[in-house]
Protein backbone atom coordinates (compact mmCIF):
# COMPACT_ATOMS: atom_id res chain seq x y z
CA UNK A 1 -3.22 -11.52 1.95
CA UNK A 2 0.45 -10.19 1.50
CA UNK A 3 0.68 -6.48 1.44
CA UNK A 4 4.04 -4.49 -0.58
CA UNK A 5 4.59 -1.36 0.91
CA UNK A 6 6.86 0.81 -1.72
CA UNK A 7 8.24 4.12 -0.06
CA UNK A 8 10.05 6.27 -2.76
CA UNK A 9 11.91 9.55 -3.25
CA UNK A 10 11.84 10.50 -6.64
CA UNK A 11 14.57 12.63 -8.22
CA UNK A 12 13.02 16.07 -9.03
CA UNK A 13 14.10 15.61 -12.99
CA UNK A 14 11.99 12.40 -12.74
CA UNK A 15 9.00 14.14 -11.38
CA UNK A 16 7.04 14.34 -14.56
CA UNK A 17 4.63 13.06 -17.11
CA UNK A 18 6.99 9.93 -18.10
CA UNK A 19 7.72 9.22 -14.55
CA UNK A 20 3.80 9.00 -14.04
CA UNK A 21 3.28 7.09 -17.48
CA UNK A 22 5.87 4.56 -16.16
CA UNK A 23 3.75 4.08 -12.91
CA UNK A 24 0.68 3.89 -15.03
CA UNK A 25 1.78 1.08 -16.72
CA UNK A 26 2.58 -0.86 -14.57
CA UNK A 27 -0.69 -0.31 -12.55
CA UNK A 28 -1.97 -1.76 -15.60
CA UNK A 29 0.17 -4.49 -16.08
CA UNK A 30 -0.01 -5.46 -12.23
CA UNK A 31 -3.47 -5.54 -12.12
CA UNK A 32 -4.33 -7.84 -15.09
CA UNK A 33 -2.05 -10.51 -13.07
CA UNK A 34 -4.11 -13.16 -11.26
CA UNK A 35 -3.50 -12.92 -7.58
CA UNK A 36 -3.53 -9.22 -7.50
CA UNK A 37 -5.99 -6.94 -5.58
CA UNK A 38 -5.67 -3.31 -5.60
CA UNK A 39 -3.24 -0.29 -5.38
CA UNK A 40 -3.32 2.54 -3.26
CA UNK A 41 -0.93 5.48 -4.05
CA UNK A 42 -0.51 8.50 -1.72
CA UNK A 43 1.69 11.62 -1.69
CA UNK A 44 3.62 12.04 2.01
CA UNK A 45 4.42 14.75 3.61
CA UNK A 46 7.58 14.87 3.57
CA UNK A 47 8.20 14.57 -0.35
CA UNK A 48 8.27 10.63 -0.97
CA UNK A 49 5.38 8.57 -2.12
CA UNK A 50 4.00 5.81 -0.75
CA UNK A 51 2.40 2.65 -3.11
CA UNK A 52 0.57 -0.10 -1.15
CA UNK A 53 0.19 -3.18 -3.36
CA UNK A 54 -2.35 -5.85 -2.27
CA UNK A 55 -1.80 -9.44 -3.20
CA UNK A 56 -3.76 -12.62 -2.73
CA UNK A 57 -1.06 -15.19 -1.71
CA UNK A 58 2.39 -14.63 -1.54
CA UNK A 59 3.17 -16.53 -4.58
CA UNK A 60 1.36 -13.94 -6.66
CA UNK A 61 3.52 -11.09 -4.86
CA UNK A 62 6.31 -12.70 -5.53
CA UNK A 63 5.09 -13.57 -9.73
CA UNK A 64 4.81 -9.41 -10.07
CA UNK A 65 8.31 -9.27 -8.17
CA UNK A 66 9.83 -11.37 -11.14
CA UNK A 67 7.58 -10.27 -14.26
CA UNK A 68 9.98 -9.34 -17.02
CA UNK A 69 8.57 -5.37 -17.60
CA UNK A 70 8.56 -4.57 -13.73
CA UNK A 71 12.42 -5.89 -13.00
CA UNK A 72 13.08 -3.93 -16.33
CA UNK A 73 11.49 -0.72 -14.59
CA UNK A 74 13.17 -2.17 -11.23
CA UNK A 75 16.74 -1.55 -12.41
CA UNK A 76 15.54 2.16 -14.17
CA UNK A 77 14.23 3.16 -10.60
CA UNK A 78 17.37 2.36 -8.91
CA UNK A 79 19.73 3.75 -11.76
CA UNK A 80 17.82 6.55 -12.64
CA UNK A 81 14.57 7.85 -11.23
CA UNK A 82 14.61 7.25 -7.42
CA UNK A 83 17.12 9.05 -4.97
CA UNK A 84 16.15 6.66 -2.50
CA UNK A 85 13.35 3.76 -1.73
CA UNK A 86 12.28 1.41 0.85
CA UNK A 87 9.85 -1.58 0.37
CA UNK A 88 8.29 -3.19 3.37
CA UNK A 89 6.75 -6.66 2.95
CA UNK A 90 3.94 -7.40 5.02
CA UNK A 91 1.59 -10.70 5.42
CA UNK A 92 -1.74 -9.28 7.06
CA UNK A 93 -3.48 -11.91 9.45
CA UNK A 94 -6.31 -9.27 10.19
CA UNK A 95 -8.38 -6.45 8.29
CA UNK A 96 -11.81 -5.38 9.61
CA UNK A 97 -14.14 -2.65 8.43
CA UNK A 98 -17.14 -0.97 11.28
CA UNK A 99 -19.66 -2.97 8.68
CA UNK A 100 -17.82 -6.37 8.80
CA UNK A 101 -16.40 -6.00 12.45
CA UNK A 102 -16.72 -9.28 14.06
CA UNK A 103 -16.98 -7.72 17.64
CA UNK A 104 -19.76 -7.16 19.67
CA UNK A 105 -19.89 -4.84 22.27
CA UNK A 106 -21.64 -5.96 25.63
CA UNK A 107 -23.45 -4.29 27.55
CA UNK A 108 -20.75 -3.60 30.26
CA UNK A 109 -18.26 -2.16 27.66
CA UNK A 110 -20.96 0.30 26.47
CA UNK A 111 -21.70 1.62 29.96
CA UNK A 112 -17.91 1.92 30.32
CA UNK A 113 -17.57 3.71 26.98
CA UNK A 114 -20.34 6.14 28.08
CA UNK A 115 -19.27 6.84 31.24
CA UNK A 116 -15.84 7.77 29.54
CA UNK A 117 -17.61 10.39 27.05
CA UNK A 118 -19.50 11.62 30.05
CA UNK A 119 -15.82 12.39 31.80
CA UNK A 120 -14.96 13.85 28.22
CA UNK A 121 -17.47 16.49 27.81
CA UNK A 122 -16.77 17.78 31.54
């Protein structure tokens, strides 16, 4: 699984109902390429956003990289809407969830992990 992580400050101008019509389309268009497994978008804290593309290889990453709309909207972004951006490529080798979790716990680490909420609650 390769993971794009898209940090972006967008000019205030920008920050608007074609700037989010822009992103919505090419949700849309991302999505409906094979390889590609979800978005998460999140507003930060301190004014940027932050987009966290999932792929399934890094082949399909790198097809949405080159599709003709995106490096259209690519070279808009960096002329026009964002005052600044960073993108972080990532490869993941792990991901675990408490209902997948392939760890047991033994019996020793549970009477150390209660013996450390006992210490807590003192």
């Amino acid at each position: 699984m390769y993971v794009a992580m898209f940090w972006a400050k967008v000019r205030p101008e920008w920050q608007n109902e074609k700037y989010a019509s822009i992103g919505m389309r090419m949700f849309e268009r991302a999505s409906s390429m094979p390889g590609f497994v979800a978005l998460h978008k999140f507003d930060v804290p301190d004014g940027r956003e932050l987009a966290i593309a999932y792929f399934e290889t890094a082949e399909a990453m790198d097809a949405w990289y080159h599709d003709p709309e995106h490096r259209a909207v690519q070279v808009v972004g960096r002329e026009q809407i964002l005052e600044d951006y960073t993108i972080e490529i990532l490869e993941m080798t792990r991901s675990y969830t408490k209902s997948s979790s392939r760890f047991t716990t033994t019996d020793e680490e549970r009477h150390a992990a209660e013996l450390l909420m006992i210490g807590s609650s003192e």
